[in-house]
N, C-alpha and C. Protein backbone atom coordinates (compact mmCIF):
# COMPACT_ATOMS: atom_id res chain seq x y z
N UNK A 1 62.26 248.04 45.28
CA UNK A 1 63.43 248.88 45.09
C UNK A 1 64.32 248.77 46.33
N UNK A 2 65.69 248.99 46.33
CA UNK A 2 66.41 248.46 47.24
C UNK A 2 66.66 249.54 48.06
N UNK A 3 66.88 249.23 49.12
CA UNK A 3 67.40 250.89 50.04
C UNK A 3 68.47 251.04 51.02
N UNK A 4 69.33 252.02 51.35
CA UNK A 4 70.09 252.46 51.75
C UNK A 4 69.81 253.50 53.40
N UNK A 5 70.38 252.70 54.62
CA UNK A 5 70.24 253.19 55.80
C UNK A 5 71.40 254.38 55.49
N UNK A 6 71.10 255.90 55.95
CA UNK A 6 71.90 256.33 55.85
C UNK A 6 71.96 257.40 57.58
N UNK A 7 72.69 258.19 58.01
CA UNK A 7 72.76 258.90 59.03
C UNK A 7 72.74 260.50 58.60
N UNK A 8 71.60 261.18 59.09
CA UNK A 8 71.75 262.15 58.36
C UNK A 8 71.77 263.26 60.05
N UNK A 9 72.09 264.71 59.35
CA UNK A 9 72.15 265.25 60.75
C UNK A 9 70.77 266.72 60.73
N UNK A 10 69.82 267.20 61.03
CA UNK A 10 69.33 268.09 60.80
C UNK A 10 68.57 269.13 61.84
N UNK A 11 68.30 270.16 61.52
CA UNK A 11 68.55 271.28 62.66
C UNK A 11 67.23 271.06 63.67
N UNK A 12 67.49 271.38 64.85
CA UNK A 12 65.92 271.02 65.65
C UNK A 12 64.52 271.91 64.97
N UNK A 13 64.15 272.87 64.57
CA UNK A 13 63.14 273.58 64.05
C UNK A 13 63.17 272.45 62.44
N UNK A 14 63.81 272.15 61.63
CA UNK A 14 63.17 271.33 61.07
C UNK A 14 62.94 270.03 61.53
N UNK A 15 63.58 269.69 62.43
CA UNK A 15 63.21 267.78 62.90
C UNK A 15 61.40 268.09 63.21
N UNK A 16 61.18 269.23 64.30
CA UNK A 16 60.15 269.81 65.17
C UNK A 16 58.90 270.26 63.94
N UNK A 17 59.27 270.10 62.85
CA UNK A 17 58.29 270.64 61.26
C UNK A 17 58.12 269.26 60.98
N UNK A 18 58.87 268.38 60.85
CA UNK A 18 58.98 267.27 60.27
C UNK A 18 57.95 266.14 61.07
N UNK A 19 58.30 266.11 62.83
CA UNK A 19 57.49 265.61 63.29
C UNK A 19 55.93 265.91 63.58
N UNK A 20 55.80 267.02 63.06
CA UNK A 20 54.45 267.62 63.24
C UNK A 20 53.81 266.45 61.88
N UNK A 21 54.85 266.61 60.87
CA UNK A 21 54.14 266.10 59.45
C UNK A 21 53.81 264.80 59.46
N UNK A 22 54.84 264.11 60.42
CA UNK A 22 54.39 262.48 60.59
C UNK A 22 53.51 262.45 61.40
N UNK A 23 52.96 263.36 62.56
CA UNK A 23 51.94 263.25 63.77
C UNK A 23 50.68 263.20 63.01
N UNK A 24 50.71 264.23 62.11
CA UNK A 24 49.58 264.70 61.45
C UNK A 24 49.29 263.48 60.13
N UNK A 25 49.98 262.88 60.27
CA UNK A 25 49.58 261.43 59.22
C UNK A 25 49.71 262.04 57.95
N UNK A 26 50.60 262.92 57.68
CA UNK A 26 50.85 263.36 55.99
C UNK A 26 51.80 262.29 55.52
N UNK A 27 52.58 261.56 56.50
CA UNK A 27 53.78 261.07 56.05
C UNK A 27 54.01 259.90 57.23
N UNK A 28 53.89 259.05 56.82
CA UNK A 28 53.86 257.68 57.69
C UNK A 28 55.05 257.81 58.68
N UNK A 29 56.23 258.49 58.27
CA UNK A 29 57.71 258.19 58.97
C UNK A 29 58.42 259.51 58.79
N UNK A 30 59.44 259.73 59.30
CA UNK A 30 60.65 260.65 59.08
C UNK A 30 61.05 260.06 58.26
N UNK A 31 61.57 259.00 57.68
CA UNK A 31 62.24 258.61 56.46
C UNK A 31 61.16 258.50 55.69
N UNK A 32 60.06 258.13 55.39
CA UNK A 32 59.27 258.61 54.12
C UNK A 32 58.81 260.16 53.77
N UNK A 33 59.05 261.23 54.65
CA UNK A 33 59.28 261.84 54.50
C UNK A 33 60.42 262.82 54.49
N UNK A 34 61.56 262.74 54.71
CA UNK A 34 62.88 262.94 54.24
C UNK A 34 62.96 262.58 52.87
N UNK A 35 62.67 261.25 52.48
CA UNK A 35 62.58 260.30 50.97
C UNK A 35 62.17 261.42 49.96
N UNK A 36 61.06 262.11 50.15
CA UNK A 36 59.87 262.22 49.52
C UNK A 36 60.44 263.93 48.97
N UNK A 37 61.38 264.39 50.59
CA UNK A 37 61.76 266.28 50.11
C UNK A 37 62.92 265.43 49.38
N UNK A 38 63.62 264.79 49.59
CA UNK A 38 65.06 264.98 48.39
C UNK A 38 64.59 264.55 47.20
N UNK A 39 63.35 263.90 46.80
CA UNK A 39 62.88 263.04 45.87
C UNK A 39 62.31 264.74 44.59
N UNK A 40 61.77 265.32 45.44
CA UNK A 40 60.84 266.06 45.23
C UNK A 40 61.92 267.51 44.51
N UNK A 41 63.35 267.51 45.85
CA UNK A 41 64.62 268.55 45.35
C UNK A 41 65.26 268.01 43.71
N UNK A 42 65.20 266.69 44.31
CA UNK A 42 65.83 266.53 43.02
C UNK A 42 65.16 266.80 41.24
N UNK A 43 64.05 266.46 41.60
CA UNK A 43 62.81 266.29 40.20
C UNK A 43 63.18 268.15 40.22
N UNK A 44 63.09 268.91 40.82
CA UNK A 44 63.14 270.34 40.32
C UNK A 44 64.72 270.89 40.14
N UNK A 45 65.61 270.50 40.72
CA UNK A 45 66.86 270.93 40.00
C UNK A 45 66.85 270.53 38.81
N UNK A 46 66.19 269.21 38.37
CA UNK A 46 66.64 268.44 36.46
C UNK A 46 65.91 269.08 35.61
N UNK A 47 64.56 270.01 36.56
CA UNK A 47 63.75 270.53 35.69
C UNK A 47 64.65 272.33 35.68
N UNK A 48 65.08 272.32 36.80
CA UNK A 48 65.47 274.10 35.97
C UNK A 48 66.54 273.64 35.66
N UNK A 49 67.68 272.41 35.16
CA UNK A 49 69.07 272.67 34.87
C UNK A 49 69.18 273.39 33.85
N UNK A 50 67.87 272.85 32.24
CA UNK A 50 67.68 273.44 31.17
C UNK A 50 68.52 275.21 31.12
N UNK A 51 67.10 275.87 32.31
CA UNK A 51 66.99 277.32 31.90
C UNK A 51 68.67 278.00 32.82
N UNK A 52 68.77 276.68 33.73
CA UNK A 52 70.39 276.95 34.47
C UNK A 52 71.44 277.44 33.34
N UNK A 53 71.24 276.44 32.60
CA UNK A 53 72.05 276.27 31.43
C UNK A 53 72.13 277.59 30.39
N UNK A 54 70.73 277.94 29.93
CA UNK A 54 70.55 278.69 29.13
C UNK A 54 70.68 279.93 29.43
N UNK A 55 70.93 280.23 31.05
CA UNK A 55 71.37 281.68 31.49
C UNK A 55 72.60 281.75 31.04
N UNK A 56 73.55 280.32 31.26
CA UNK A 56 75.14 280.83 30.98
C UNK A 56 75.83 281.72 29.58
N UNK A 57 74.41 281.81 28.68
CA UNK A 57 74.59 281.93 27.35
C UNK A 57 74.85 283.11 27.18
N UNK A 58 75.61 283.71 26.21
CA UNK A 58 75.45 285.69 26.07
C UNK A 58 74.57 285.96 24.67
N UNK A 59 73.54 286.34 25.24
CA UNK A 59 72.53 286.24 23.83
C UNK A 59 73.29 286.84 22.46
N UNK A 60 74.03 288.20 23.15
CA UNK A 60 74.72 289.10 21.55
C UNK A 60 75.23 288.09 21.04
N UNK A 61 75.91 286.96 21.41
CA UNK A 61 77.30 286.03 20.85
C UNK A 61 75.95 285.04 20.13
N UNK A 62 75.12 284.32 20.51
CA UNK A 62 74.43 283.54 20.04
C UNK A 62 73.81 283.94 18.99
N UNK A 63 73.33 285.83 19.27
CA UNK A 63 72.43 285.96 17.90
C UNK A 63 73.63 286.19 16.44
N UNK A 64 74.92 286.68 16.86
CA UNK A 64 75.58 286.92 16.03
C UNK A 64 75.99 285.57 15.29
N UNK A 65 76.06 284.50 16.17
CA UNK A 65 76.48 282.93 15.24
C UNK A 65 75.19 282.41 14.68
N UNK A 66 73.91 282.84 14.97
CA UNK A 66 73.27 282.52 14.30
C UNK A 66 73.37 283.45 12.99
N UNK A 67 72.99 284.54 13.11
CA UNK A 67 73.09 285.24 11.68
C UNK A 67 74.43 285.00 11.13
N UNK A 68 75.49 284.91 11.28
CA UNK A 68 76.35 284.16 10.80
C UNK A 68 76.15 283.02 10.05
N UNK A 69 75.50 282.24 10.48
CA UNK A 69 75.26 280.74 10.06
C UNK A 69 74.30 280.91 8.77
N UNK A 70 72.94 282.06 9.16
CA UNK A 70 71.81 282.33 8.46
C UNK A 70 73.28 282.75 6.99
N UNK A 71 73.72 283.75 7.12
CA UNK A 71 74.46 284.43 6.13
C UNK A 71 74.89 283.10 4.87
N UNK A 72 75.89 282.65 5.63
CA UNK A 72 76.48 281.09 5.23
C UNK A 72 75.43 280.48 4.30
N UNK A 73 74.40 280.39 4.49
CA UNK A 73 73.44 279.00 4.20
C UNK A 73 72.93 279.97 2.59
N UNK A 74 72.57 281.36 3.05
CA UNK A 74 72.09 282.18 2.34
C UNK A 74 72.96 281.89 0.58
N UNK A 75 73.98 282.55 0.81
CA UNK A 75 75.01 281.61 -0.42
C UNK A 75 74.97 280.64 -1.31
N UNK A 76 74.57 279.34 -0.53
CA UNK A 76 74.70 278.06 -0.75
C UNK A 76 73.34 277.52 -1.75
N UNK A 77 72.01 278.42 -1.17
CA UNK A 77 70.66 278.57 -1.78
C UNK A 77 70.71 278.29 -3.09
N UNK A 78 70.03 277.41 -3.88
CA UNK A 78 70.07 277.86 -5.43
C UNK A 78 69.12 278.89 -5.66
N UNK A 79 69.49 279.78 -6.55
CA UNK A 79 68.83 280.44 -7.51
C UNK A 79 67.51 280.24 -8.11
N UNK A 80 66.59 280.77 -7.26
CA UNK A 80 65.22 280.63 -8.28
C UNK A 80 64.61 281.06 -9.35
């Protein structure tokens, strides 16, 4: 996979967390571990965008277009 040098800037108490994590052999490098938290941010924002999404909703308005819709279909039913 191909990769990208980039310059990043970050606060001394996390550089000072970070190097503990490479000392301690959790993480071979500062860039494999930098890699690994945005890798890791990203996989969980795509996983809550769903319920992100589904907050924007106003349930009264949704349940009313559904029973709306239910109503509609109700009509259309043949006769048993």
């Amino acid at each position: 996979m191909a990769a990208s040098k980039i310059a990043i800037t970050i606060n001394d108490k996390l550089l000072k967390q970070l190097d503990i994590m490479v000392k301690s052999k959790v993480y071979p490098n500062r860039s494999k571990a930098i890699q690994a938290a945005v890798a890791d941010k990203l996989q969980r924002l795509e996983r809550t965008r769903l319920a992100q999404e589904c907050a924007k909703l106003d349930p009264e308005y949704e349940q009313n277009m559904a029973e709306e819709g239910l109503a509609m279909e109700m009509d259309e039913w043949p006769e048993y």
